[in-house]
N, C-alpha and C. Protein backbone atom coordinates (compact mmCIF):
# COMPACT_ATOMS: atom_id res chain seq x y z
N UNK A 1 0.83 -1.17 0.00
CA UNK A 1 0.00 0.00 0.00
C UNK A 1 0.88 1.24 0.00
N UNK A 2 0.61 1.85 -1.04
CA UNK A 2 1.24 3.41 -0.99
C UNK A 2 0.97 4.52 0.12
N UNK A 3 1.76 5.34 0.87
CA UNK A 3 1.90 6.03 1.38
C UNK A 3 0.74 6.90 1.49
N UNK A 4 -0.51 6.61 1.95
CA UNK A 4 -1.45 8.08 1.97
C UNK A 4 -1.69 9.43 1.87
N UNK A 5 -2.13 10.62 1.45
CA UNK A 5 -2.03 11.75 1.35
C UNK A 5 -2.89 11.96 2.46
N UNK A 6 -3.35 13.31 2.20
CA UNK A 6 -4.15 14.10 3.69
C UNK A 6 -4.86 14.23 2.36
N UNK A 7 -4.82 14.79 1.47
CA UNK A 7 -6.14 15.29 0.05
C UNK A 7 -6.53 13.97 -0.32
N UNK A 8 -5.94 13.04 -0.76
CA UNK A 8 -6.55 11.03 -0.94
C UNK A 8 -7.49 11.16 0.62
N UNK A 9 -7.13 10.96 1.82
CA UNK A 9 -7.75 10.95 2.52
C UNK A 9 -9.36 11.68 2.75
N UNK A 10 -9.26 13.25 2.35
CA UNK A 10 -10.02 14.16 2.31
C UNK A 10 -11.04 13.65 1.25
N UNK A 11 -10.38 13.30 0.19
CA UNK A 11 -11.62 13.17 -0.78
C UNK A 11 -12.41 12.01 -0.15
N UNK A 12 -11.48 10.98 -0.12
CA UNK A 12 -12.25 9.44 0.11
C UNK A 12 -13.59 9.93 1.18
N UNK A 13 -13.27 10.89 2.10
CA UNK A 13 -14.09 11.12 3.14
C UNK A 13 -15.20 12.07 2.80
N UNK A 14 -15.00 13.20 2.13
CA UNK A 14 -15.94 13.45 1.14
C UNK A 14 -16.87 13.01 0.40
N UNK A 15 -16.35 11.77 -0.37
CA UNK A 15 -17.02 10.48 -1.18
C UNK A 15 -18.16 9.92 -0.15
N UNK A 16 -17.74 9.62 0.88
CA UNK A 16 -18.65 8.77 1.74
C UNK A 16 -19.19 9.12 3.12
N UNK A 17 -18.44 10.35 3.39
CA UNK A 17 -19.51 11.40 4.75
C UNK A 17 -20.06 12.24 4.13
N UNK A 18 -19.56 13.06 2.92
CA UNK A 18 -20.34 14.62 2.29
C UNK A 18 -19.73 15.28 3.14
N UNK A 19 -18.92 15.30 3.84
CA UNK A 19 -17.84 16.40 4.60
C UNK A 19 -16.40 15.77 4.89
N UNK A 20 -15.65 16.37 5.08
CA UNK A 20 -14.28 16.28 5.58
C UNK A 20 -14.49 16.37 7.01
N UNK A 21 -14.38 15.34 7.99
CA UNK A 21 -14.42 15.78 9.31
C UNK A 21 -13.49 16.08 9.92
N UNK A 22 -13.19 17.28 10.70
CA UNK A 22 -12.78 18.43 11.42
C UNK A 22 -11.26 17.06 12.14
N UNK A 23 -11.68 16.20 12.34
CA UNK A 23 -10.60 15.48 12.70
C UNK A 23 -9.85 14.74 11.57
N UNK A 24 -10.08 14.77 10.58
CA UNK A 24 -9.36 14.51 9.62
C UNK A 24 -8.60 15.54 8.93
N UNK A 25 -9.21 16.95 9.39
CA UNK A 25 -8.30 18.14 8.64
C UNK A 25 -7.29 18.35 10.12
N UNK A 26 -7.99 17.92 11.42
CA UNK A 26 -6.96 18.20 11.91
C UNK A 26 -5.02 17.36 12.16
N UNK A 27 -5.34 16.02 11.67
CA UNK A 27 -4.65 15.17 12.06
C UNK A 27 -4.11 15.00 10.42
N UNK A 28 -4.96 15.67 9.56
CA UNK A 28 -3.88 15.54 8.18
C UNK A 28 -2.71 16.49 7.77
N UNK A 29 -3.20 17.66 8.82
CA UNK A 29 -1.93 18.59 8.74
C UNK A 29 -0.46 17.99 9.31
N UNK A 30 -0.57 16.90 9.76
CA UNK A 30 0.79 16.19 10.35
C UNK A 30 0.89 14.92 9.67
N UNK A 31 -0.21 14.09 9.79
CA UNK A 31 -0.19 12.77 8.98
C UNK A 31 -1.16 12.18 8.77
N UNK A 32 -1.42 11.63 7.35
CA UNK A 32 -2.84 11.26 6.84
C UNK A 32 -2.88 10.06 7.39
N UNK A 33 -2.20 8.94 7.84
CA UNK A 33 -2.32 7.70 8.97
C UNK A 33 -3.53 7.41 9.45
N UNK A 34 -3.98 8.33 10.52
CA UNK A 34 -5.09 8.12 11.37
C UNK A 34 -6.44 8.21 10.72
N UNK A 35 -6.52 9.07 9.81
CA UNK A 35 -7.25 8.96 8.31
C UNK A 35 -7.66 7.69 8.07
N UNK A 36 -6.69 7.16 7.29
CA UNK A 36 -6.68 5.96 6.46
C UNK A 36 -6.85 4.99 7.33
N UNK A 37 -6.62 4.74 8.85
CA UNK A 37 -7.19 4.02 9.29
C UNK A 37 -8.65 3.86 10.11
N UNK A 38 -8.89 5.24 10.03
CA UNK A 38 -10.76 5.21 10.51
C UNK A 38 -11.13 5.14 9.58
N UNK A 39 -10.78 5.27 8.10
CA UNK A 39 -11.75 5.19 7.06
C UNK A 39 -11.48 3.15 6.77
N UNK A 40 -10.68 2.75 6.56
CA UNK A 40 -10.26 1.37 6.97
C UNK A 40 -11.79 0.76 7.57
N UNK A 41 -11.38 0.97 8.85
CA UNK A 41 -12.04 0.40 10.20
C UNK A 41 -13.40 0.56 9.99
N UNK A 42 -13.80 1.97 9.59
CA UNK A 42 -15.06 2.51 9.46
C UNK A 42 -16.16 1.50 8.79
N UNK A 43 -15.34 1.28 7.59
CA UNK A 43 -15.49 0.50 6.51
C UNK A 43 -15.75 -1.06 6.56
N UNK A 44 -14.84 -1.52 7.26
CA UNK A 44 -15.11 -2.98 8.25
C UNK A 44 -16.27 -3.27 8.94
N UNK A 45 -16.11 -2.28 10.09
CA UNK A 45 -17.15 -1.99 10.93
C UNK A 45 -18.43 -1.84 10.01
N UNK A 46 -19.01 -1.48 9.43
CA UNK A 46 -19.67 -1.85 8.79
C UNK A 46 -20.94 -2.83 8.76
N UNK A 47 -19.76 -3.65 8.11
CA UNK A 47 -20.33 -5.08 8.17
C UNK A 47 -19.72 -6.14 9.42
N UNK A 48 -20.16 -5.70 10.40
CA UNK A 48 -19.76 -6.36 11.35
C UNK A 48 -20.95 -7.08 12.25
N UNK A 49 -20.76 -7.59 13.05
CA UNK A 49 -22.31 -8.49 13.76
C UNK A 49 -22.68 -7.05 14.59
N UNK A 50 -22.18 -6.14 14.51
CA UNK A 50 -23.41 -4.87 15.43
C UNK A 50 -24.04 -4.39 14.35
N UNK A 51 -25.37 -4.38 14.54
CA UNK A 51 -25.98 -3.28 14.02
C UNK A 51 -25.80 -1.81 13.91
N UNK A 52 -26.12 -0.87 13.17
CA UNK A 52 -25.55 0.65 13.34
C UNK A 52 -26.25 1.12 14.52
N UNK A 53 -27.43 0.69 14.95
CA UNK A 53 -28.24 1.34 16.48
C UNK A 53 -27.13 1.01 17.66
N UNK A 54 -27.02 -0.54 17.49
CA UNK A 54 -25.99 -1.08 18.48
C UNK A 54 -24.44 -0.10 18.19
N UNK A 55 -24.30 -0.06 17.15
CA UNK A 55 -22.72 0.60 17.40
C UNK A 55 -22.97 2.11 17.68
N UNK A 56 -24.11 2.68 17.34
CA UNK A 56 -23.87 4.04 18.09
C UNK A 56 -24.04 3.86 19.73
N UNK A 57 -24.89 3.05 20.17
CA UNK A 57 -24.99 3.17 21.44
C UNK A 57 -23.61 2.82 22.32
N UNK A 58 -23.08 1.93 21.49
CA UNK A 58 -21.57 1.74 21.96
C UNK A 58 -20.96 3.02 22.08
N UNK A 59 -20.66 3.48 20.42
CA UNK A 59 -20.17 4.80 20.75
C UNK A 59 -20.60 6.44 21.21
N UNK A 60 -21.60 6.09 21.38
CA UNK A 60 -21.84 6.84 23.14
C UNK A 60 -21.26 6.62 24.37
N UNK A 61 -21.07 5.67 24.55
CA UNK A 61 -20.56 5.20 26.02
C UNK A 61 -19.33 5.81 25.87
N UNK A 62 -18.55 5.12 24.71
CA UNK A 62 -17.06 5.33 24.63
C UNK A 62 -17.18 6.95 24.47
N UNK A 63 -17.98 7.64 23.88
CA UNK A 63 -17.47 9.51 23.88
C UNK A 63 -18.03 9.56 25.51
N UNK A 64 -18.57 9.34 26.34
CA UNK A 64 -18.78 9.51 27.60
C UNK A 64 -17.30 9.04 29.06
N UNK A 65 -17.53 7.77 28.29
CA UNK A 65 -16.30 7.42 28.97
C UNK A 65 -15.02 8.31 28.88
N UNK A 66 -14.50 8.88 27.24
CA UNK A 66 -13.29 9.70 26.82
C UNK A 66 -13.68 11.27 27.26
N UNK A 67 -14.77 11.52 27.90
CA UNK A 67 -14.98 12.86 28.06
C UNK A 67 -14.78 13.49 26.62
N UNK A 68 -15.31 12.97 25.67
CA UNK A 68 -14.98 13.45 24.01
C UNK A 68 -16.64 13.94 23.71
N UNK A 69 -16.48 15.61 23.77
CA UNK A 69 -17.46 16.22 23.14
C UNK A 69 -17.63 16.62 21.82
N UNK A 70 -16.71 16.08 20.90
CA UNK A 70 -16.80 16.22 19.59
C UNK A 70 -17.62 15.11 19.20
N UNK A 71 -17.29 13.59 19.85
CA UNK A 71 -17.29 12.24 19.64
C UNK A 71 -19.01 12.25 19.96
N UNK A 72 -19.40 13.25 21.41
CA UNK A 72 -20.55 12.95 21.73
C UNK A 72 -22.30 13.37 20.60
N UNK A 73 -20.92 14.82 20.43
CA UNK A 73 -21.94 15.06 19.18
C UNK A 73 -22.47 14.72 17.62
N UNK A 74 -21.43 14.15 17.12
CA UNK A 74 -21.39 13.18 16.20
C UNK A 74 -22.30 11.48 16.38
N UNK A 75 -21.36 10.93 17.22
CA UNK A 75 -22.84 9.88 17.56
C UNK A 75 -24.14 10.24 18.15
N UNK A 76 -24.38 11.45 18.50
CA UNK A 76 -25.35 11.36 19.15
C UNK A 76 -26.66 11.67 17.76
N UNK A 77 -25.82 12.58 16.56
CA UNK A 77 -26.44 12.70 15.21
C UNK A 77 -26.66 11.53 14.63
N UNK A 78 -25.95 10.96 14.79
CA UNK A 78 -25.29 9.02 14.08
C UNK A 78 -26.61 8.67 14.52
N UNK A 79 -26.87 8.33 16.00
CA UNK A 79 -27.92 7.72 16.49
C UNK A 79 -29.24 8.07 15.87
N UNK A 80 -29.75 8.92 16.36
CA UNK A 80 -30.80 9.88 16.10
C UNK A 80 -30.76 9.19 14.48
N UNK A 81 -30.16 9.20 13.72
CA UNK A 81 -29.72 9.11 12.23
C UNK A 81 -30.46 7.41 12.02
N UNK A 82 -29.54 6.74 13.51
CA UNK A 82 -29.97 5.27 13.21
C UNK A 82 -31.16 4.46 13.73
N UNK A 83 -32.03 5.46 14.38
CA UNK A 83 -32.90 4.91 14.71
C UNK A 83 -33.28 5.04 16.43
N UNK A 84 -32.34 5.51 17.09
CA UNK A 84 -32.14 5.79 18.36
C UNK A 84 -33.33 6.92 18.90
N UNK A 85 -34.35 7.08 19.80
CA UNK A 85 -34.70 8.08 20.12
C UNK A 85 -33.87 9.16 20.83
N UNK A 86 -34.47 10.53 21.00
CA UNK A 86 -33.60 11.59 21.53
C UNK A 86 -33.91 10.98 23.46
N UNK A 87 -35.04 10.53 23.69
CA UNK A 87 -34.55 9.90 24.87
C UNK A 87 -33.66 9.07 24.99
N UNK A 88 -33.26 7.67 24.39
CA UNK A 88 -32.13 7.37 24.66
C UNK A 88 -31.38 7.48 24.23
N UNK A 89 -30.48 8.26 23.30
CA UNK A 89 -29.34 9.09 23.19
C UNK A 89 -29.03 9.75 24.68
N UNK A 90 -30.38 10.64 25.18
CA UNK A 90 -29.77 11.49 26.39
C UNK A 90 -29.85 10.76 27.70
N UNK A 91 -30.48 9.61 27.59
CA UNK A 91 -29.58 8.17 28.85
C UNK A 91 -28.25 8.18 28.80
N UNK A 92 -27.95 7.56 27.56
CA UNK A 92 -26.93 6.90 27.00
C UNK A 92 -25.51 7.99 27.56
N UNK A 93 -25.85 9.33 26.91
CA UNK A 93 -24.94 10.42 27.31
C UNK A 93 -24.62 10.63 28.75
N UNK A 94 -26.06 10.63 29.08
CA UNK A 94 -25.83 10.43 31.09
C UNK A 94 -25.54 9.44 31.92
N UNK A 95 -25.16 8.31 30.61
CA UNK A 95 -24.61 6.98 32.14
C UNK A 95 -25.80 6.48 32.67
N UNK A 96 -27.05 7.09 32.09
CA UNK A 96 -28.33 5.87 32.47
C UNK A 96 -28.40 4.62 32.20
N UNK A 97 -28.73 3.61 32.91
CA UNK A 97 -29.55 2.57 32.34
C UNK A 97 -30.54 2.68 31.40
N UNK A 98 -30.53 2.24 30.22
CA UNK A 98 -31.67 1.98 29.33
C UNK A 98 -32.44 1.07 29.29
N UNK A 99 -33.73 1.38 29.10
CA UNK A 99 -34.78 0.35 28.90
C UNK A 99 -34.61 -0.92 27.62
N UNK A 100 -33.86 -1.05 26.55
CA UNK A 100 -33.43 -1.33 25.86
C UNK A 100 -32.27 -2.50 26.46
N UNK A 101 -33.09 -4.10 26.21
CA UNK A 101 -31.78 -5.00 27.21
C UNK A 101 -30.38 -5.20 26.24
N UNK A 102 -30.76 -5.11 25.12
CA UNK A 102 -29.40 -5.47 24.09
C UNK A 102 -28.38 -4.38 24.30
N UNK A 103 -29.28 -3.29 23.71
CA UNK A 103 -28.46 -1.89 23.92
C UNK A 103 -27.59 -1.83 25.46
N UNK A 104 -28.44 -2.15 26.28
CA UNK A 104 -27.82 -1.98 27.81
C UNK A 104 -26.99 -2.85 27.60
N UNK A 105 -26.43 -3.84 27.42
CA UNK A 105 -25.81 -5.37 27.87
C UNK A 105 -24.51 -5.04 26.54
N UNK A 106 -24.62 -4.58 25.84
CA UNK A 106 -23.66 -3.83 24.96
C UNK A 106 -23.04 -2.68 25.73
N UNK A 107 -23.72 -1.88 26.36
CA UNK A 107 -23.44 -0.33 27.14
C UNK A 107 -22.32 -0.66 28.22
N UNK A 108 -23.15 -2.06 28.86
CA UNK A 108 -22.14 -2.90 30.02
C UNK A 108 -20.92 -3.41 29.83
N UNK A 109 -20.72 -4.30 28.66
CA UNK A 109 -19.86 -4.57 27.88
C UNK A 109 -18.98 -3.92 27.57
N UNK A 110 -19.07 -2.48 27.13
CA UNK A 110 -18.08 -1.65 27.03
C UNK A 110 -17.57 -0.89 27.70
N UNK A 111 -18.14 -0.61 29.15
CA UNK A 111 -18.19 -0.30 30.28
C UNK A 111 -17.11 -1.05 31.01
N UNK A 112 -17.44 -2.21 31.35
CA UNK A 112 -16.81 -2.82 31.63
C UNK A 112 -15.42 -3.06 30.92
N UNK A 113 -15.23 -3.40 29.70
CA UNK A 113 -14.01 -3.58 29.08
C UNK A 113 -13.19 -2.71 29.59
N UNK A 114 -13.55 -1.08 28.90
CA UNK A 114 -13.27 0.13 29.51
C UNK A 114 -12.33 -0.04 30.67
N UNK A 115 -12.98 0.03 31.64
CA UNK A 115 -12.64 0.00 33.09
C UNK A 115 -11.81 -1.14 33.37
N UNK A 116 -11.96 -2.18 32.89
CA UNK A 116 -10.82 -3.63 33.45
C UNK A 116 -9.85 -3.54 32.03
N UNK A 117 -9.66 -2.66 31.52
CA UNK A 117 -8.81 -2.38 29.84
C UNK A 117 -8.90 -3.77 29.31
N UNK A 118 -9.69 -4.54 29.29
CA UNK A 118 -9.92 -5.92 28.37
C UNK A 118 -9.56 -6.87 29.53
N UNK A 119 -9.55 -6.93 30.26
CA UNK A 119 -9.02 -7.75 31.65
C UNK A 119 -9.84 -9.00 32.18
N UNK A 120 -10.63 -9.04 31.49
CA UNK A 120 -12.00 -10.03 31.23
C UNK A 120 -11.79 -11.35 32.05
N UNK A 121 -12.65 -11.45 33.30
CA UNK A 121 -12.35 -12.73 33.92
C UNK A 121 -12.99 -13.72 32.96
N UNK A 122 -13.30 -15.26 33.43
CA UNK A 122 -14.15 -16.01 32.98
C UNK A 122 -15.48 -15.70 33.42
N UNK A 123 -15.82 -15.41 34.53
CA UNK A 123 -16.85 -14.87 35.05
C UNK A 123 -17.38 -13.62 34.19
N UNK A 124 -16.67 -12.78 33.79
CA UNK A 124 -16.93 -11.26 33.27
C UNK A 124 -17.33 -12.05 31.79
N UNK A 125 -16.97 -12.82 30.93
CA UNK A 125 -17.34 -13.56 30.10
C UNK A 125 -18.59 -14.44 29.97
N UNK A 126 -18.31 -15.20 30.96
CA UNK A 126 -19.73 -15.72 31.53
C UNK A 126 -20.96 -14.74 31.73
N UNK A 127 -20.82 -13.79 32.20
CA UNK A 127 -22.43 -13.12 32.19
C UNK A 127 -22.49 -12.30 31.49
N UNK A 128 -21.18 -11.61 30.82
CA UNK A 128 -21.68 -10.81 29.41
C UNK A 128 -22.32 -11.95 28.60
N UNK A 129 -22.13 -13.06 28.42
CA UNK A 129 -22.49 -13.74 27.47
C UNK A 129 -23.69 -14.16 27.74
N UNK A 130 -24.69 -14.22 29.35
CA UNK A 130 -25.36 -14.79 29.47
C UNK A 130 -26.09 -13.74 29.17
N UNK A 131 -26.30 -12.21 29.22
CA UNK A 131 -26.57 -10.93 28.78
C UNK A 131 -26.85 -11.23 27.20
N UNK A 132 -26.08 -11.99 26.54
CA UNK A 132 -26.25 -11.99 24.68
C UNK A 132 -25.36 -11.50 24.50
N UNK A 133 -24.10 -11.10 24.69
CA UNK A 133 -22.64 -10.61 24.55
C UNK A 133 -21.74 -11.60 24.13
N UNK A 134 -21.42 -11.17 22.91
CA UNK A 134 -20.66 -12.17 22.15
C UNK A 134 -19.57 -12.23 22.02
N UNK A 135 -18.26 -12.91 21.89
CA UNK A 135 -17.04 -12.66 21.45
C UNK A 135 -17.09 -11.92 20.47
N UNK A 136 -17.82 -11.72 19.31
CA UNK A 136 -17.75 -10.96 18.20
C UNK A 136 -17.91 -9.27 18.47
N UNK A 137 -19.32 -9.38 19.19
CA UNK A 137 -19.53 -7.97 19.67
C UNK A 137 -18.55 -7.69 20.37
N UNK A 138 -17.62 -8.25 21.57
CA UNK A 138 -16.69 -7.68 22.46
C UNK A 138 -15.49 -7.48 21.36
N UNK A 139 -14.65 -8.43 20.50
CA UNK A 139 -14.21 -8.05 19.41
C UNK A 139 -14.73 -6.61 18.85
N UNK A 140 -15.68 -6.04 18.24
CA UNK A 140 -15.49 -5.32 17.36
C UNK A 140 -15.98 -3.95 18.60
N UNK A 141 -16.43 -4.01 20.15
CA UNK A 141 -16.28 -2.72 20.87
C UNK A 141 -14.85 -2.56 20.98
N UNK A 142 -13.76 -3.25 21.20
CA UNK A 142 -12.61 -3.27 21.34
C UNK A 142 -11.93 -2.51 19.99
N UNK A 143 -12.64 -2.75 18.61
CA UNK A 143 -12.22 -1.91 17.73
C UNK A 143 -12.66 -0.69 18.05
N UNK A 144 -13.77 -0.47 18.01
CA UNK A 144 -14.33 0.68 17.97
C UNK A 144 -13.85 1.85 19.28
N UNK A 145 -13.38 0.89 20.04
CA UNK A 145 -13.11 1.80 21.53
C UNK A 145 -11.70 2.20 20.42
N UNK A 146 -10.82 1.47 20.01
CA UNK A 146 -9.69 2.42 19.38
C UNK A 146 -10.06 3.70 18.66
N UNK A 147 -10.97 3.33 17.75
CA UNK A 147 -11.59 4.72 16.84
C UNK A 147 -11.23 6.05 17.68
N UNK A 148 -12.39 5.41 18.99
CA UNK A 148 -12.85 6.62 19.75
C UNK A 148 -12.15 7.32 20.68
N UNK A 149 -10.79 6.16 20.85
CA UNK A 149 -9.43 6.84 21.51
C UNK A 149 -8.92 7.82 20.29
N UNK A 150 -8.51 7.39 18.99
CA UNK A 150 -8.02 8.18 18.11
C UNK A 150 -8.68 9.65 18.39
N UNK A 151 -10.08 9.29 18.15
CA UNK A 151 -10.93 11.30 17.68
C UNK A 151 -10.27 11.40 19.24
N UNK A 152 -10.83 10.93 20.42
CA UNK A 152 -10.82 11.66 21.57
C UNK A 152 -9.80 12.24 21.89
N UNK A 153 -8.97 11.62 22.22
CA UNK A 153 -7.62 12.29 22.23
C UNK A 153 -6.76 13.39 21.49
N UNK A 154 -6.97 13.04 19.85
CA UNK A 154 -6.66 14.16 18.80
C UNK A 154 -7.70 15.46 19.87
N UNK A 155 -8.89 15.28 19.78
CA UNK A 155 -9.68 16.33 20.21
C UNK A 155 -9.21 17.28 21.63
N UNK A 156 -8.35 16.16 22.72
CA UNK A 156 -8.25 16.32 23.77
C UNK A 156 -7.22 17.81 23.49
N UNK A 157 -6.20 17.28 22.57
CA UNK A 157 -4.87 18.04 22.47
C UNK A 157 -5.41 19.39 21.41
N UNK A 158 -6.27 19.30 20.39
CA UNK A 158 -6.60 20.00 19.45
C UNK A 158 -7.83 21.27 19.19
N UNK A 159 -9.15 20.78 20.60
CA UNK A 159 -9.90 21.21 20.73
C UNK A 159 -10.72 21.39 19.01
N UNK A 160 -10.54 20.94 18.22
CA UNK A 160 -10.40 21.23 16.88
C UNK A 160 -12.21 21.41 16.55
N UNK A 161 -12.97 21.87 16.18
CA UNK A 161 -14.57 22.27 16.23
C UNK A 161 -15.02 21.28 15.43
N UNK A 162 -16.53 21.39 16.27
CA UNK A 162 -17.60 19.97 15.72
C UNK A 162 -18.19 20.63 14.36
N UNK A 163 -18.04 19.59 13.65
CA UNK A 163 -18.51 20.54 11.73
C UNK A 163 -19.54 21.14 12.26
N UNK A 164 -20.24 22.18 11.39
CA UNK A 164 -21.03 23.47 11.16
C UNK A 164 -22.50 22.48 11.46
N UNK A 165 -22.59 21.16 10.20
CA UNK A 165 -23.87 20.22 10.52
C UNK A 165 -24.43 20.18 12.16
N UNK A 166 -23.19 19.72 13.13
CA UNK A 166 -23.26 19.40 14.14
C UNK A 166 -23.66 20.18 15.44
N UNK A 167 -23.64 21.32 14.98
CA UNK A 167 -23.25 22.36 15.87
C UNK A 167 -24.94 22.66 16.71
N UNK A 168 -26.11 21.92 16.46
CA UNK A 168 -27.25 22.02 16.90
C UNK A 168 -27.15 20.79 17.95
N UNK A 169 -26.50 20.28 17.51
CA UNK A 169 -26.75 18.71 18.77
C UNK A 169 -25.46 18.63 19.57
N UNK A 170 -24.58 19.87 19.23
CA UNK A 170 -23.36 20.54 20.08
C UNK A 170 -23.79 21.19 21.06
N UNK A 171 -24.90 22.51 20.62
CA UNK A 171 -24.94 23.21 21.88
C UNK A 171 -26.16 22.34 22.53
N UNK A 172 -26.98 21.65 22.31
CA UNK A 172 -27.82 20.45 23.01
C UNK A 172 -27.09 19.87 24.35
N UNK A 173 -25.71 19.93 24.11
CA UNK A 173 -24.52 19.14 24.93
C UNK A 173 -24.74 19.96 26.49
N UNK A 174 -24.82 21.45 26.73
CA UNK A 174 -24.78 22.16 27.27
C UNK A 174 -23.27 21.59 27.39
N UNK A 175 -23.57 21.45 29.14
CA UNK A 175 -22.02 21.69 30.11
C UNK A 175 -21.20 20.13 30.28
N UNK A 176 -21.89 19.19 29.05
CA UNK A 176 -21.28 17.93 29.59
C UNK A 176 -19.95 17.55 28.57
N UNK A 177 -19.35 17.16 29.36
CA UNK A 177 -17.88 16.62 28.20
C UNK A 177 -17.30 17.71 28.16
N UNK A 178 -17.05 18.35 29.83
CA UNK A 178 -15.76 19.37 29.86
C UNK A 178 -14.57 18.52 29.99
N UNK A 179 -13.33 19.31 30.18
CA UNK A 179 -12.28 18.73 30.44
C UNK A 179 -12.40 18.30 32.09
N UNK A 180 -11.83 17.35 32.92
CA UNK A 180 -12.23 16.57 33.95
C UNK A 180 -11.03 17.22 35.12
N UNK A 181 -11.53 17.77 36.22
CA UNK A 181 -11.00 18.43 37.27
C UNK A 181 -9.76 17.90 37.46
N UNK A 182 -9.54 17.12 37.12
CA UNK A 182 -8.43 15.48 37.23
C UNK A 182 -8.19 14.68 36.35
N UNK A 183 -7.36 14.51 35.76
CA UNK A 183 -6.72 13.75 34.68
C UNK A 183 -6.12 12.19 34.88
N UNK A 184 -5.59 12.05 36.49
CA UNK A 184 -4.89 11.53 37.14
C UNK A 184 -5.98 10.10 37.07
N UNK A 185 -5.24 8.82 36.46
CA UNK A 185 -5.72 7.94 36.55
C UNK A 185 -6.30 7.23 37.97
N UNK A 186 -7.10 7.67 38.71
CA UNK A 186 -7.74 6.73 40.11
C UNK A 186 -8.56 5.57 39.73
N UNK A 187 -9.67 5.88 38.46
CA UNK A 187 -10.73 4.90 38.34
C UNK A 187 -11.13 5.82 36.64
N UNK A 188 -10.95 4.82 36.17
CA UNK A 188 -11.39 5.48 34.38
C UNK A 188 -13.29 6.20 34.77
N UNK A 189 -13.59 5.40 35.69
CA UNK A 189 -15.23 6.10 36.00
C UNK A 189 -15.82 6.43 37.34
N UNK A 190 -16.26 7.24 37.34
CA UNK A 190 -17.17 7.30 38.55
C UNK A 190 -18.44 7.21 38.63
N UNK A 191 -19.11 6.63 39.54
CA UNK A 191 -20.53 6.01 39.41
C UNK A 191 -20.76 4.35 39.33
């Protein structure tokens, strides 16, 4: 595979979002890499055993978990997009339990991963699975939690703005997904 551009990148993303996202102009001014591999992954993901309802609700958790308010506003459009009501999107954002057992038992799943960084007893296996949690699904949150490290983090250092589209289900966000009083690893969560 040839060496990627930041403009190869830009278009491809063009081709298949109708925008260049704000994290791809920001991370192509240094290296089109991270590009080419969310568009990759993106692409995979896809066709993967989650559904697009199921993978936004995932990636909710994960922009909640990363304190990523770019991430939050984007899936939270994604959702809404996939079928998600604006009530549970604004669970999902708040660390509620949802009425929804798949969605929840996915929410847990990544929650959990999250927090034990893949550390998965047999037990933690055992009742995700007895939940309907699959090796496949835990496989592809484990991708997707990378994605959402990539934006989050670029975002963390870059502050870089949620596209112009977004910017209604941005200020929706109010005051959540500031930067965190504490950085200092004690417990990836509280609650």
């Amino acid at each position: 595979m040839d060496k990627p551009s930041a403009a190869q990148m830009h278009e491809e993303a063009r081709r298949l979002y109708g925008v260049v996202p704000n994290f791809f102009k920001e991370t192509g001014a240094y290296t089109a890499a991270p590009a080419a591999v969310y568009l990759i992954a993106d692409e995979a993901l896809m066709n993967g055993v989650l559904s697009r309802r199921e993978q936004q609700a995932v990636l909710l958790e994960l922009a909640r978990i990363h304190d990523s308010r770019y991430d939050a506003a984007v899936h939270a459009r994604m959702a809404l997009d996939a079928g998600l009501s604006p009530t549970l999107v604004g669970q999902l954002l708040d660390g509620k339990a949802v009425d929804d057992t798949r969605l929840q038992a996915l929410v847990e799943a990544t929650h959990r991963s999250c927090e034990k960084r893949a550390w998965l007893t047999p037990d933690d296996i055992k009742q995700l699975r007895n939940q309907g949690v699959t090796r496949g699904d835990l496989y592809e949150i484990f991708a997707l939690t990378g994605m959402k490290k990539m934006t989050a983090f670029t975002h963390h250092i870059s502050n870089f703005a949620v596209e112009a589209p977004l910017k209604p289900i941005d200020d929706q966000l109010g005051n959540r997904f500031q930067k965190p009083k504490t950085t200092r690893r004690q417990r990836l969560f509280v609650g």
